[in-house]
N, C-alpha and C. Protein backbone atom coordinates (compact mmCIF):
# COMPACT_ATOMS: atom_id res chain seq x y z
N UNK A 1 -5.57 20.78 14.37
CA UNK A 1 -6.18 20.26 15.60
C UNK A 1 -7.67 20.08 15.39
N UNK A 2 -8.27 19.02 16.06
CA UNK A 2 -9.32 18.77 15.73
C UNK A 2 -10.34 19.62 16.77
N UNK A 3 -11.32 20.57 16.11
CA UNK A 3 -12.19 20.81 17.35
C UNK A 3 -13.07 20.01 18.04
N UNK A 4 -13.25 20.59 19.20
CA UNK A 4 -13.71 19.81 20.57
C UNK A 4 -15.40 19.18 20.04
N UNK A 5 -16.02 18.28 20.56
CA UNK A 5 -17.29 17.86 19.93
C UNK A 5 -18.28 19.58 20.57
N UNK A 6 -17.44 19.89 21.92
CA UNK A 6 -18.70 20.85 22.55
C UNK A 6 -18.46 22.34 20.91
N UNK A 7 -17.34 22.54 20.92
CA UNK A 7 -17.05 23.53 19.74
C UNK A 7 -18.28 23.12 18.09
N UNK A 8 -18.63 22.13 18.11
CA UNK A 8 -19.08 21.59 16.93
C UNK A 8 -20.72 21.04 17.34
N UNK A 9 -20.96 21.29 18.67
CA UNK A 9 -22.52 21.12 19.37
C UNK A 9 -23.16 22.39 19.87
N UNK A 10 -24.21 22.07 19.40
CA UNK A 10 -25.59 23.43 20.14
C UNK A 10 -25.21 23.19 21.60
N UNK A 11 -25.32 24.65 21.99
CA UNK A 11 -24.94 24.42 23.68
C UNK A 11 -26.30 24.26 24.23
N UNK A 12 -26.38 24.01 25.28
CA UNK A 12 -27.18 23.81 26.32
C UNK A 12 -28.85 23.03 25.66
N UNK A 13 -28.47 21.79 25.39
CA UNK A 13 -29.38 20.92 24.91
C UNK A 13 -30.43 20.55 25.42
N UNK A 14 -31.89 21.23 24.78
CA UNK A 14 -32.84 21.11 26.02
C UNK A 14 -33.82 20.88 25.04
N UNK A 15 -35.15 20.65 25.75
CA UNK A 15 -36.38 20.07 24.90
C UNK A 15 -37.36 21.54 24.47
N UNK A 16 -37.94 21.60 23.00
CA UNK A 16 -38.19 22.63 22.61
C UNK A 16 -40.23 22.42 22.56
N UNK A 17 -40.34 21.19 22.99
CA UNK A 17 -41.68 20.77 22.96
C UNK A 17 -42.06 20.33 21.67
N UNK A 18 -43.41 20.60 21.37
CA UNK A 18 -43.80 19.54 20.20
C UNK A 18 -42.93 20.24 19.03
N UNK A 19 -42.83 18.96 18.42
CA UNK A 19 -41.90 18.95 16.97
C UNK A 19 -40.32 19.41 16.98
N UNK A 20 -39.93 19.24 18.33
CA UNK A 20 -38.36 18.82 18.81
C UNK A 20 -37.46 18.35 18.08
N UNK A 21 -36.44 17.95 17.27
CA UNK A 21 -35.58 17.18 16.67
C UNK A 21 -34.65 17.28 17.66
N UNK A 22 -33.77 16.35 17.55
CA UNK A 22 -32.61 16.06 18.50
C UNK A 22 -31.71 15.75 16.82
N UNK A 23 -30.27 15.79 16.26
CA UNK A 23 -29.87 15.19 15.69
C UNK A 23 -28.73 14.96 16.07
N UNK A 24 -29.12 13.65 15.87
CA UNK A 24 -27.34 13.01 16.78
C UNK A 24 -26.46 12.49 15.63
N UNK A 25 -25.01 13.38 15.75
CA UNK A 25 -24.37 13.36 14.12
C UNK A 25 -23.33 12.93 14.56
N UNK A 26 -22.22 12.28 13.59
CA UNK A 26 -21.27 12.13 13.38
C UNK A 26 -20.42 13.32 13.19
N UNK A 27 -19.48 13.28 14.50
CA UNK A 27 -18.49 14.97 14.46
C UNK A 27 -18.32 15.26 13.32
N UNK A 28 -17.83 14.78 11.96
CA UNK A 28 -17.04 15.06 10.68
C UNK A 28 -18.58 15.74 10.25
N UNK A 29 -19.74 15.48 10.36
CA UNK A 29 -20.69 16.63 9.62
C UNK A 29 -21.27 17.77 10.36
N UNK A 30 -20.64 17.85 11.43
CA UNK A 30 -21.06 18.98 12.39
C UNK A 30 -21.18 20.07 11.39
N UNK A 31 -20.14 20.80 11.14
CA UNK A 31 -20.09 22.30 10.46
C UNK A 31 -21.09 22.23 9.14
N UNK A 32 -21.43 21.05 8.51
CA UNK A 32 -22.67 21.21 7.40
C UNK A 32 -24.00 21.30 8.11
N UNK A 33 -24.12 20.41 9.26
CA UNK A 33 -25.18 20.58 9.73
C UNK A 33 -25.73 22.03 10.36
N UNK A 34 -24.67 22.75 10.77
CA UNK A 34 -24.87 23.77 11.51
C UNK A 34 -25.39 24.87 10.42
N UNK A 35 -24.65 24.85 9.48
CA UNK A 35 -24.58 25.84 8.55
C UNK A 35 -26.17 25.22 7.31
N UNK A 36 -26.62 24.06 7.68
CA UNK A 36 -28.28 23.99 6.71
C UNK A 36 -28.98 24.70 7.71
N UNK A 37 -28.90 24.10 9.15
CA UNK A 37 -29.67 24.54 10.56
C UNK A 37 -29.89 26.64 10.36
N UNK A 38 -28.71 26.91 9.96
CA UNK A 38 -28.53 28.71 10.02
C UNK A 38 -29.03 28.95 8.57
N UNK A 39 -28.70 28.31 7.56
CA UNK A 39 -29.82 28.31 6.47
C UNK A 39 -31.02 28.60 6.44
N UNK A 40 -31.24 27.69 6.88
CA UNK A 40 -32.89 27.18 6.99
C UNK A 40 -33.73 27.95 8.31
N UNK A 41 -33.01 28.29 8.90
CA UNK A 41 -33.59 28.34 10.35
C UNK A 41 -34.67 27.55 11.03
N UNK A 42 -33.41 26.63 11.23
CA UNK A 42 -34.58 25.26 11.83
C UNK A 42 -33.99 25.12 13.16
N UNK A 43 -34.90 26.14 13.79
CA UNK A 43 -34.46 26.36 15.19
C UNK A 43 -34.70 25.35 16.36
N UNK A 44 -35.76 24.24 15.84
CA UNK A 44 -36.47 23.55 16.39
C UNK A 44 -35.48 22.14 15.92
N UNK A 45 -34.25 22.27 15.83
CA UNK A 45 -33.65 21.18 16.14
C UNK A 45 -32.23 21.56 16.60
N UNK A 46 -32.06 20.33 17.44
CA UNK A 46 -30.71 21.14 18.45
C UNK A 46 -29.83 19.46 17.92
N UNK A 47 -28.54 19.69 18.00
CA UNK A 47 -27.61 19.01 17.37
C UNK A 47 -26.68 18.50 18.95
N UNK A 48 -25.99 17.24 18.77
CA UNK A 48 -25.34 16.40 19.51
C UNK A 48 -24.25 15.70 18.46
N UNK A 49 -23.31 16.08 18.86
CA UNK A 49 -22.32 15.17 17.67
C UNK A 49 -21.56 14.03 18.38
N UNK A 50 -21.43 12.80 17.86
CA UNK A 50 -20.45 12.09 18.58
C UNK A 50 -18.99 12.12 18.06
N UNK A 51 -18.19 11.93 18.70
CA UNK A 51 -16.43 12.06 18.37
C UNK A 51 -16.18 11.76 16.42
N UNK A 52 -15.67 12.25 15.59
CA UNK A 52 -15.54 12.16 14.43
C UNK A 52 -14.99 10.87 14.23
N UNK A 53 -13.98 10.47 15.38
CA UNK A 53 -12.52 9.58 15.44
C UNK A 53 -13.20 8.43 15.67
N UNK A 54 -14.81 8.25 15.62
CA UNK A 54 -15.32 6.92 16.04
C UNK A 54 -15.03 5.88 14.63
N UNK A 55 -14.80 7.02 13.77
CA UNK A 55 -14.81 5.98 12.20
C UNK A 55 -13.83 5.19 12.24
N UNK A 56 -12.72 5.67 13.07
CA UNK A 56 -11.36 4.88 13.19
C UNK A 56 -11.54 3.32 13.52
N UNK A 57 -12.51 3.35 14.42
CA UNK A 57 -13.37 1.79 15.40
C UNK A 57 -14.80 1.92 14.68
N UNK A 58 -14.88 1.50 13.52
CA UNK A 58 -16.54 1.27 13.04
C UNK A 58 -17.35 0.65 14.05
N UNK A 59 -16.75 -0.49 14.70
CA UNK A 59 -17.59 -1.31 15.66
C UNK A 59 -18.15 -0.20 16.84
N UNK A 60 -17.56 0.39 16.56
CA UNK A 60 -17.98 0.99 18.10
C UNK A 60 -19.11 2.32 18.02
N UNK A 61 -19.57 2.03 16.81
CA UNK A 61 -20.51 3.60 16.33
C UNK A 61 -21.92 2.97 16.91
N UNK A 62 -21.99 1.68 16.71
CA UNK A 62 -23.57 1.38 17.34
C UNK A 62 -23.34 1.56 18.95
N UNK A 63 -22.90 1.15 19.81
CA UNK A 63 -22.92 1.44 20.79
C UNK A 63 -23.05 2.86 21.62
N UNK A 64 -22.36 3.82 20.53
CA UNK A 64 -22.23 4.87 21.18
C UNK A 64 -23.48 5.76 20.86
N UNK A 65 -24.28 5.19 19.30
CA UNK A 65 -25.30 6.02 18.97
C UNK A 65 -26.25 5.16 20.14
N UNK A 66 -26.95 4.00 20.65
CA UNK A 66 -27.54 4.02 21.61
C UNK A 66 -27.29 4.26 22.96
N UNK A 67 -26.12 5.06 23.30
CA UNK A 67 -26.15 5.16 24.55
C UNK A 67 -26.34 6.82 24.46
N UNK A 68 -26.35 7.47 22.97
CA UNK A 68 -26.61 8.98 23.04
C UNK A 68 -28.41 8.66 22.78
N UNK A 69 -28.85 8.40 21.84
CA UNK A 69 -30.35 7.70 22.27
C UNK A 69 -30.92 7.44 22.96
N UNK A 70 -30.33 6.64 24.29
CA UNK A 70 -30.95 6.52 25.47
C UNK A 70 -30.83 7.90 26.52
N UNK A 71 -29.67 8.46 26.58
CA UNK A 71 -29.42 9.89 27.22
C UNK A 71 -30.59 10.74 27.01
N UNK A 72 -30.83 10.86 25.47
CA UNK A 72 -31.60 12.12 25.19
C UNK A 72 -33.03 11.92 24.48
N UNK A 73 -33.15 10.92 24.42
CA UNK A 73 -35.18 10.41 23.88
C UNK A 73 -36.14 11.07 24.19
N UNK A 74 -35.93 11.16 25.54
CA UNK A 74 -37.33 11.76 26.63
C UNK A 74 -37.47 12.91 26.24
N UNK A 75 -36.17 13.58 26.04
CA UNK A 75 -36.34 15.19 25.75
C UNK A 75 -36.78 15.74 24.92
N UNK A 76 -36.85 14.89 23.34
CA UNK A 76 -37.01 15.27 22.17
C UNK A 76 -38.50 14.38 21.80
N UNK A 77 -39.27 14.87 20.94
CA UNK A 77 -40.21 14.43 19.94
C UNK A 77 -39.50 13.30 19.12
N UNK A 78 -38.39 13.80 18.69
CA UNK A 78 -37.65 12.91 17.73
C UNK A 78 -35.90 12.89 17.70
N UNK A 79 -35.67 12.14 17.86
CA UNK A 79 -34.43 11.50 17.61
C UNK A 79 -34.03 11.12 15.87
N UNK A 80 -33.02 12.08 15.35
CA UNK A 80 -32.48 11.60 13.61
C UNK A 80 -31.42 11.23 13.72
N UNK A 81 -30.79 9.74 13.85
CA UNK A 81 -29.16 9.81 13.64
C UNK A 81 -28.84 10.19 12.27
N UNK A 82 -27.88 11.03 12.51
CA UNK A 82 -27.06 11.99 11.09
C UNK A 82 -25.74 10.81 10.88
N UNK A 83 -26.22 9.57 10.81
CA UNK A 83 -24.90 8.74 10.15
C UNK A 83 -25.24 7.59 9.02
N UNK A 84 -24.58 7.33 7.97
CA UNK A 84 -24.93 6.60 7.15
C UNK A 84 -24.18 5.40 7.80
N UNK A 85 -24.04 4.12 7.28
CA UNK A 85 -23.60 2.78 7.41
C UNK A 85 -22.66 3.12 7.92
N UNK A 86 -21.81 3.34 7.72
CA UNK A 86 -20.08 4.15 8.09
C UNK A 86 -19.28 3.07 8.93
N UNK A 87 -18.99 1.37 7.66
CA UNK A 87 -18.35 0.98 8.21
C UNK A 87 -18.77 -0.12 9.14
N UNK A 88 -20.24 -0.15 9.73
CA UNK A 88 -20.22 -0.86 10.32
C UNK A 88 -21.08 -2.32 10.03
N UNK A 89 -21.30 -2.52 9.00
CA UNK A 89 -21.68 -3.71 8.00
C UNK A 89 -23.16 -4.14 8.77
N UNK A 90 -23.87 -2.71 8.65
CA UNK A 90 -25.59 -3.08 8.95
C UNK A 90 -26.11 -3.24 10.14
N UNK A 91 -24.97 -3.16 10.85
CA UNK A 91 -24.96 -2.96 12.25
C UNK A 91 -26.04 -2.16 13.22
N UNK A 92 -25.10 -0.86 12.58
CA UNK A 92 -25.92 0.50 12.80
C UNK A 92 -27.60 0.80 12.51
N UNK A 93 -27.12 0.24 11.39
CA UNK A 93 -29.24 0.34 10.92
C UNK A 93 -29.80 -1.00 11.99
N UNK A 94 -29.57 -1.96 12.02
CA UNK A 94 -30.40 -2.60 13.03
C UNK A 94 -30.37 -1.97 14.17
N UNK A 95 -29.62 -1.35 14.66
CA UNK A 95 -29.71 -1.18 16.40
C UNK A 95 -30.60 0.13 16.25
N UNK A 96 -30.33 1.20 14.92
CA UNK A 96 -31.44 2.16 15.10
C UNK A 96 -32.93 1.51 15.31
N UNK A 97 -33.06 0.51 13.97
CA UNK A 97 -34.77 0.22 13.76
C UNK A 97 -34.88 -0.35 15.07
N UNK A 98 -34.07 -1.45 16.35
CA UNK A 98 -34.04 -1.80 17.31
C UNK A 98 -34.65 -0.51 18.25
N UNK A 99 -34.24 0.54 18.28
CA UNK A 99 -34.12 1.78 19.14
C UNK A 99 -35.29 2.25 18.43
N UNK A 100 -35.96 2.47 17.27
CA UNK A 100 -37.46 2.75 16.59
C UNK A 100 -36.86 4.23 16.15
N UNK A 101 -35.97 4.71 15.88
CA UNK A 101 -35.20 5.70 15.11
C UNK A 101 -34.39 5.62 13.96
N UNK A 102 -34.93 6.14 13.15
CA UNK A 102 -34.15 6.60 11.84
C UNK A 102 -32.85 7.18 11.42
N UNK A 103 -32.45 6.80 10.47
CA UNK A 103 -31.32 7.47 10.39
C UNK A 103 -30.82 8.05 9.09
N UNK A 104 -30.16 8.23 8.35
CA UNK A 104 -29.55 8.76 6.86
C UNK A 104 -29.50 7.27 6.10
N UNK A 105 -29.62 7.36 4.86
CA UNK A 105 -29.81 6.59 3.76
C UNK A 105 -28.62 6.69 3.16
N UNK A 106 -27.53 5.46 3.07
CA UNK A 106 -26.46 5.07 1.93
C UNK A 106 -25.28 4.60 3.04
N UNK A 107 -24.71 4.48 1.99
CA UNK A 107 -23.32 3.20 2.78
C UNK A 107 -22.37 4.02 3.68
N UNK A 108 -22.41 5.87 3.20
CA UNK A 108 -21.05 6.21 3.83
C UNK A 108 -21.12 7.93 3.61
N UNK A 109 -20.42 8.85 3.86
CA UNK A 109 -21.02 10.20 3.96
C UNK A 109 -20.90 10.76 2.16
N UNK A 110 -19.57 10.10 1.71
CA UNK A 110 -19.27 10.07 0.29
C UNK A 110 -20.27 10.14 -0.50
N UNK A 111 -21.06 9.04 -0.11
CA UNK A 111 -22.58 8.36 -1.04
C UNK A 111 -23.76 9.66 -0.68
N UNK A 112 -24.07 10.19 0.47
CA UNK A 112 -25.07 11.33 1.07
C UNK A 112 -24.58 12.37 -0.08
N UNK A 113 -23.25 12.77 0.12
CA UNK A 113 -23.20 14.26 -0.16
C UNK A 113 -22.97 14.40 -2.21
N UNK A 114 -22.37 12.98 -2.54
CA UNK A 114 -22.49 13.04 -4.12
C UNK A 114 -24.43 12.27 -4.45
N UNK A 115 -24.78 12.45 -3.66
CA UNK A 115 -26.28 11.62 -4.18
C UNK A 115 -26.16 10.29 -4.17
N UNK A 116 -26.90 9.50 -3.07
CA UNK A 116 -26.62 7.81 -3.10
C UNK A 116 -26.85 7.50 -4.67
N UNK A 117 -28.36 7.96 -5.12
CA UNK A 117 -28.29 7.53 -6.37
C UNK A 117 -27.12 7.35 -7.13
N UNK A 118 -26.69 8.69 -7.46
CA UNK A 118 -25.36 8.78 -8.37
C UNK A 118 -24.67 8.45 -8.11
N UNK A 119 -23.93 8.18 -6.81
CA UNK A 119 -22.73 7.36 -6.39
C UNK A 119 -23.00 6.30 -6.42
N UNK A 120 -24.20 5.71 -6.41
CA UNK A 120 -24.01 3.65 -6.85
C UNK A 120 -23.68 3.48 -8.20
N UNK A 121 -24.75 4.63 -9.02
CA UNK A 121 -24.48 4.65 -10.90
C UNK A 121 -23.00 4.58 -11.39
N UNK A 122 -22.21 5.41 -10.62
CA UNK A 122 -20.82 5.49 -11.02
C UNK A 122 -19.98 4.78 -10.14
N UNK A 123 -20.15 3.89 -9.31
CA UNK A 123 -19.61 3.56 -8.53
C UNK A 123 -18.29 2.08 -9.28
N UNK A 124 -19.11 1.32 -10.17
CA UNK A 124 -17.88 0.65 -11.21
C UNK A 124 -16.98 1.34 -11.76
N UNK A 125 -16.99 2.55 -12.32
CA UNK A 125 -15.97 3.53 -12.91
C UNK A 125 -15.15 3.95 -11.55
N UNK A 126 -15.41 4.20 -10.87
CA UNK A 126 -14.65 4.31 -9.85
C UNK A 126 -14.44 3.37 -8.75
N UNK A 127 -13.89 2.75 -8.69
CA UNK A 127 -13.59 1.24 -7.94
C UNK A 127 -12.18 1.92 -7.67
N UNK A 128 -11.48 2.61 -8.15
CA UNK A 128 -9.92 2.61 -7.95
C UNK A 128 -9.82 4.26 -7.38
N UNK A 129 -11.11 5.11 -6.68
CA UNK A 129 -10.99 6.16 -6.32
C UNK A 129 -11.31 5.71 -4.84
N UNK A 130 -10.34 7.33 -4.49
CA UNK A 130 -10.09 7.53 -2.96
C UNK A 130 -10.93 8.92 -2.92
N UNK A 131 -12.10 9.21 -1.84
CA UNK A 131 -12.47 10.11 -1.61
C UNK A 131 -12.47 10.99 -0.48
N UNK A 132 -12.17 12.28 -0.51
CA UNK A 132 -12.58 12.96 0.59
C UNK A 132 -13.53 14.39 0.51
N UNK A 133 -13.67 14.77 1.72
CA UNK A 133 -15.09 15.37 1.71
C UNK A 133 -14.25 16.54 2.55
N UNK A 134 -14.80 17.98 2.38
CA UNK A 134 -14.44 18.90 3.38
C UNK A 134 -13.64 18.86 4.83
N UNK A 135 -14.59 18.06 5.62
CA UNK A 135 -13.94 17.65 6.56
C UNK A 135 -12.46 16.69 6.89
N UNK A 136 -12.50 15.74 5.79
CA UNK A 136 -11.02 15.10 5.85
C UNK A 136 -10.00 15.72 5.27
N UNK A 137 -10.68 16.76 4.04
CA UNK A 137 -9.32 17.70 3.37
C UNK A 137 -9.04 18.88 5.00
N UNK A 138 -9.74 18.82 5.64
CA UNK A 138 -9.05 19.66 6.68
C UNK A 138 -8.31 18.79 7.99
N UNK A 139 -8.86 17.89 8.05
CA UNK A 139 -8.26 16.20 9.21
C UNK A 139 -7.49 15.58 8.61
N UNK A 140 -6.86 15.59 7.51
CA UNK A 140 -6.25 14.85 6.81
C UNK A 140 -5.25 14.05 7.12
N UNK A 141 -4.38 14.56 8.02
CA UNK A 141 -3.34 14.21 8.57
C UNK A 141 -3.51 13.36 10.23
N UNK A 142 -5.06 13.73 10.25
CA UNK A 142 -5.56 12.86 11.95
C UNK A 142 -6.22 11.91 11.33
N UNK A 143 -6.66 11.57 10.19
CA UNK A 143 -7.47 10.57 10.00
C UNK A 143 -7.03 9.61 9.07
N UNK A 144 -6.53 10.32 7.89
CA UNK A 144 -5.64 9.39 6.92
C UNK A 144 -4.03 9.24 7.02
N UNK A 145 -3.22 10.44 7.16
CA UNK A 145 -1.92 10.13 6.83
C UNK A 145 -1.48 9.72 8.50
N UNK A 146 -1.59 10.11 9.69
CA UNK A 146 -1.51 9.70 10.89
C UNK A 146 -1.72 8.46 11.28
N UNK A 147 -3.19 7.59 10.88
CA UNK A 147 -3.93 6.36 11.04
C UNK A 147 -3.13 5.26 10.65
N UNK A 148 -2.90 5.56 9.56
CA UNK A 148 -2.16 4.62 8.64
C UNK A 148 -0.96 4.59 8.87
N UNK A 149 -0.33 5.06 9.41
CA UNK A 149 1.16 5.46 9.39
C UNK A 149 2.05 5.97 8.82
N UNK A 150 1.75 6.61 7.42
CA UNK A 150 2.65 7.02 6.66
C UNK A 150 3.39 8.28 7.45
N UNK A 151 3.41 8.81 8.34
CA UNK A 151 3.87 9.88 8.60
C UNK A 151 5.48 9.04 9.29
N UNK A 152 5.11 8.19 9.50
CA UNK A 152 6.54 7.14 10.34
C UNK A 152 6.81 6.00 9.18
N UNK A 153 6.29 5.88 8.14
CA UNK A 153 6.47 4.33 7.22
C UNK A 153 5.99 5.08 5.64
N UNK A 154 6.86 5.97 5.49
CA UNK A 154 5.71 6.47 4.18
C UNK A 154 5.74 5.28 2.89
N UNK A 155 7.06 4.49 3.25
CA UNK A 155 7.28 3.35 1.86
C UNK A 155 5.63 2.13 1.87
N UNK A 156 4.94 2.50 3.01
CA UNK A 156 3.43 1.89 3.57
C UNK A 156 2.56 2.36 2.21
N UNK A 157 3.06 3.31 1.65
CA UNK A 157 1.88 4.38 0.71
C UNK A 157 2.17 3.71 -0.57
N UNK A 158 2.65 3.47 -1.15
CA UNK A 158 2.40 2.30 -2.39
C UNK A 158 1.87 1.06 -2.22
N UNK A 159 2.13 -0.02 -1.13
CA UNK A 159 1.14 -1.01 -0.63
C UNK A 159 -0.16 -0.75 -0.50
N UNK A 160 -0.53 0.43 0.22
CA UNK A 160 -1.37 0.63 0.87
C UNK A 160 -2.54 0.78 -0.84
N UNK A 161 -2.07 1.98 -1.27
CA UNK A 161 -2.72 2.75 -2.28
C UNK A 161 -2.10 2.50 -3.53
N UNK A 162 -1.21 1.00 -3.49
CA UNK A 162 -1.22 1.07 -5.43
C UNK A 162 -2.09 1.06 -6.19
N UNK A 163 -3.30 0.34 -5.51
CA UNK A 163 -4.26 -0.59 -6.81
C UNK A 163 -5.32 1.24 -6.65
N UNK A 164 -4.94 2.55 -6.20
CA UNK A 164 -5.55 3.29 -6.25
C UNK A 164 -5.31 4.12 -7.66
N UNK A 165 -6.06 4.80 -8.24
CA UNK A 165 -5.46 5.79 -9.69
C UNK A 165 -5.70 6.86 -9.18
N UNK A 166 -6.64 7.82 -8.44
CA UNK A 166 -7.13 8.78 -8.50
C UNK A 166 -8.20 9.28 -7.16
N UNK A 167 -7.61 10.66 -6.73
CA UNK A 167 -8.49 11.00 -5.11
C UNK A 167 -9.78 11.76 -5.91
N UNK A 168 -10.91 11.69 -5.63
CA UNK A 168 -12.07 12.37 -5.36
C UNK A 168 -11.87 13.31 -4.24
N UNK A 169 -12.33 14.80 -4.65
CA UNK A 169 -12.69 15.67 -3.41
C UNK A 169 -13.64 16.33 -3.63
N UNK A 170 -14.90 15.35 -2.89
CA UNK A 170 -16.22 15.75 -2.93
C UNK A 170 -16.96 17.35 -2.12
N UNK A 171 -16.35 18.51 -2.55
CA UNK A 171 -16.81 19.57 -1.82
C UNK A 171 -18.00 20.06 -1.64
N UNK A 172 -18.17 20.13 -0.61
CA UNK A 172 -19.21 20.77 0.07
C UNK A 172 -19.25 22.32 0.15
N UNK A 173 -17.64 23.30 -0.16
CA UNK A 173 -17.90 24.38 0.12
C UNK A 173 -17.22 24.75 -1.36
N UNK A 174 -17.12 26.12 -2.02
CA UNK A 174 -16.30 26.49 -2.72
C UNK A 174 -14.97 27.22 -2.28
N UNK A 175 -14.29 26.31 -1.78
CA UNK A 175 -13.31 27.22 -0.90
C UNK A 175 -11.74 26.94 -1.49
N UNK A 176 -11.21 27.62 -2.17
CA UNK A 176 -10.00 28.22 -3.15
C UNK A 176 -9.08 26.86 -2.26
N UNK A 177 -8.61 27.77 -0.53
CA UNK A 177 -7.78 26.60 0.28
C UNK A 177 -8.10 25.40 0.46
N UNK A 178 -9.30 25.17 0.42
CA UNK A 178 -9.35 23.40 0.67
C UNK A 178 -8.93 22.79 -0.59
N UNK A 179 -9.22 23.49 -1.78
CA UNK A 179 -8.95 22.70 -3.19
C UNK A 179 -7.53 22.77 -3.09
N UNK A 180 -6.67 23.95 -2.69
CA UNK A 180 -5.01 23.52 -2.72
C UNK A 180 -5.00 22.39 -1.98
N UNK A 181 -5.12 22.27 -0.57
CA UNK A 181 -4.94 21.12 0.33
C UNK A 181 -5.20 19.88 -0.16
N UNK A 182 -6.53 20.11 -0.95
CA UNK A 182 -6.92 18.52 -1.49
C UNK A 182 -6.08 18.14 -2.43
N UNK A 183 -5.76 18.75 -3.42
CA UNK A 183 -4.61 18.57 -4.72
C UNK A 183 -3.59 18.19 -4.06
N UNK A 184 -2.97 18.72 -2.87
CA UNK A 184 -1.53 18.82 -2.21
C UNK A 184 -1.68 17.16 -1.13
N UNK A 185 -3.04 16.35 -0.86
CA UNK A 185 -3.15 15.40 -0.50
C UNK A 185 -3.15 14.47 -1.26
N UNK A 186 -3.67 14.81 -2.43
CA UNK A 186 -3.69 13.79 -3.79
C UNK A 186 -2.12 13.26 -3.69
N UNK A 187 -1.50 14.82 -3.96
CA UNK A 187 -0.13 14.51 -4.40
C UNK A 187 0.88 13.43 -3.55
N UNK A 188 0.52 13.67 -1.76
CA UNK A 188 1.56 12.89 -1.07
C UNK A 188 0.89 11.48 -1.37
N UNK A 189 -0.51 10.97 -1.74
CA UNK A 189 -0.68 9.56 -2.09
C UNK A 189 -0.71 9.15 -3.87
N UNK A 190 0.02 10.39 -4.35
CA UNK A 190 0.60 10.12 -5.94
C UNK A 190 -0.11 9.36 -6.40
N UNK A 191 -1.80 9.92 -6.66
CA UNK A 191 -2.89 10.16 -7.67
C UNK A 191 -3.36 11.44 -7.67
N UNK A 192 -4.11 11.20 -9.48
CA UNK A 192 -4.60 11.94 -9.82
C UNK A 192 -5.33 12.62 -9.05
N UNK A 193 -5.73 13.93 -9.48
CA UNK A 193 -6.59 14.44 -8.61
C UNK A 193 -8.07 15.07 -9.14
N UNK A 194 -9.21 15.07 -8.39
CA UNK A 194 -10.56 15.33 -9.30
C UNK A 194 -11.25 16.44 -8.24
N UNK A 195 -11.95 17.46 -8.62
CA UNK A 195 -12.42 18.07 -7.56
C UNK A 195 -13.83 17.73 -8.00
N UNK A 196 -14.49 17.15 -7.23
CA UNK A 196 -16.48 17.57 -7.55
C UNK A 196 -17.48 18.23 -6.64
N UNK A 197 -17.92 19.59 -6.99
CA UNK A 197 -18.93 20.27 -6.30
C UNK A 197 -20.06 19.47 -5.93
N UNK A 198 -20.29 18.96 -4.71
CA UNK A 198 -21.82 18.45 -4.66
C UNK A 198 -22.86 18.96 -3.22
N UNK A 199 -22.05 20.38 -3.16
CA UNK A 199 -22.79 21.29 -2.15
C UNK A 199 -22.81 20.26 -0.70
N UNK A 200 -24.22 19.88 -0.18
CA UNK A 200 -24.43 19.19 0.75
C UNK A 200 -25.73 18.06 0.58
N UNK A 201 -25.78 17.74 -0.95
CA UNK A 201 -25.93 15.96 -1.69
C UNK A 201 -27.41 16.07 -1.06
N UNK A 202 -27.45 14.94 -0.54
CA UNK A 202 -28.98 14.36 -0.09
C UNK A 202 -28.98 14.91 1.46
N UNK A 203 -27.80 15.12 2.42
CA UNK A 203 -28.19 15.41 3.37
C UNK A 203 -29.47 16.68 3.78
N UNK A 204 -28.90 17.63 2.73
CA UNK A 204 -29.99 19.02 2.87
C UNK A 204 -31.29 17.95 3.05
N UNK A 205 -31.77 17.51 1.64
CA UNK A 205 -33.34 16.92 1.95
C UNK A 205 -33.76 15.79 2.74
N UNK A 206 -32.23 15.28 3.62
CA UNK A 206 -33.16 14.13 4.69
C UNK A 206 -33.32 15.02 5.95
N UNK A 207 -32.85 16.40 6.34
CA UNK A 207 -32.98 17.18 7.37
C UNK A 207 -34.08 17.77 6.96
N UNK A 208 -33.90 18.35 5.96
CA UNK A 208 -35.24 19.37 5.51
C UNK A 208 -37.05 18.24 5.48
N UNK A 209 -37.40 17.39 5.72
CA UNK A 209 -38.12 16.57 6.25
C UNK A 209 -38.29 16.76 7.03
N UNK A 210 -37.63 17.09 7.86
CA UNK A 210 -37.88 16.85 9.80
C UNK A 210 -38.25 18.38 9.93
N UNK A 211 -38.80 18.66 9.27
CA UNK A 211 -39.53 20.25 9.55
C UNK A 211 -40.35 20.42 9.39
């Protein structure tokens, strides 16, 4: 089950005065964000996530990041959207620079958390990889095998994923169960499977800025 956005948001969202952050994230990075925020103790930024399930409708991520923008501006010094491109073909970055707010750097959360750099460098060698990140090895079944239909059409999963060889599971945590799960997801879309540690990529240092 997916938790609630309030389960995955700072409660009671209020203005902290000068040098405020507001970061308005994409649900699927809630629990990294929370856990640099308790890191770091960067108390002086309070978190807003929008629905994870917006990736399902790319079109619909600009709209919803300016209508959380317009909600909460006044309150904060600063406004960071916590979303890369995600889908929505440049969309998103115009309506931020439109709105005079910034946001994360690279095409997709994949690209943040393995290093945009390094994920463009290797990005020809892998043309035929499928990736997931902490959060989808635990959604897996609400975002990929559900979406798509294989759970009602599984003969869908060779069309879908022939021209695929091999899943990426870009972790963020060292956690024994997510690596079974991820291997055990590889397996129902019959590729290889790769695990790569890349902690929390570039996101740590585009938050750690805003301090």
């Amino acid at each position: 089950m997916l938790p609630s956005d309030e389960e995955l948001t700072d409660k009671g969202l209020a203005p902290k005065g000068a040098g405020s952050v507001l970061l308005l994230a994409c649900g699927a990075l809630a629990r990294e964000i929370l856990a640099l925020k308790a890191a770091n103790g960067w108390t002086h930024m309070d978190l807003h996530c929008l629905p994870a399930d917006l990736h399902l409708w790319p079109e619909r991520i600009p709209d919803a990041v300016e209508a959380a923008v317009t909600r909460y501006r006044d309150a904060y010094e600063t406004v960071f959207v916590v979303y890369a491109d995600c889908g929505t073909g440049g969309l998103l970055q115009a309506r931020c620079k439109a709105l005079g707010v910034e946001m994360v750097p690279g095409p997709h959360c994949y690209a943040f958390f393995d290093g945009v750099e390094a994920f463009a460098a290797q990005a020809d060698q892998e043309l035929t990889t499928f990736y997931l990140t902490d959060f989808l090895v635990r959604q897996f079944d609400a975002f990929v095998w559900k979406p798509m239909g294989f759970d009602r059409h599984p003969e869908l999963i060779p069309m879908m994923f022939g021209n695929y060889t091999r899943l990426i599971y870009l972790a963020q945590t060292d956690d024994a169960a997510l690596d079974a799960k991820a291997r055990g997801c590889a397996a129902r879309l019959g590729l290889a499977y790769e695990r790569r540690v890349t902690g929390y990529g570039d996101l740590a240092g585009a938050l750690a800025r805003l301090g």
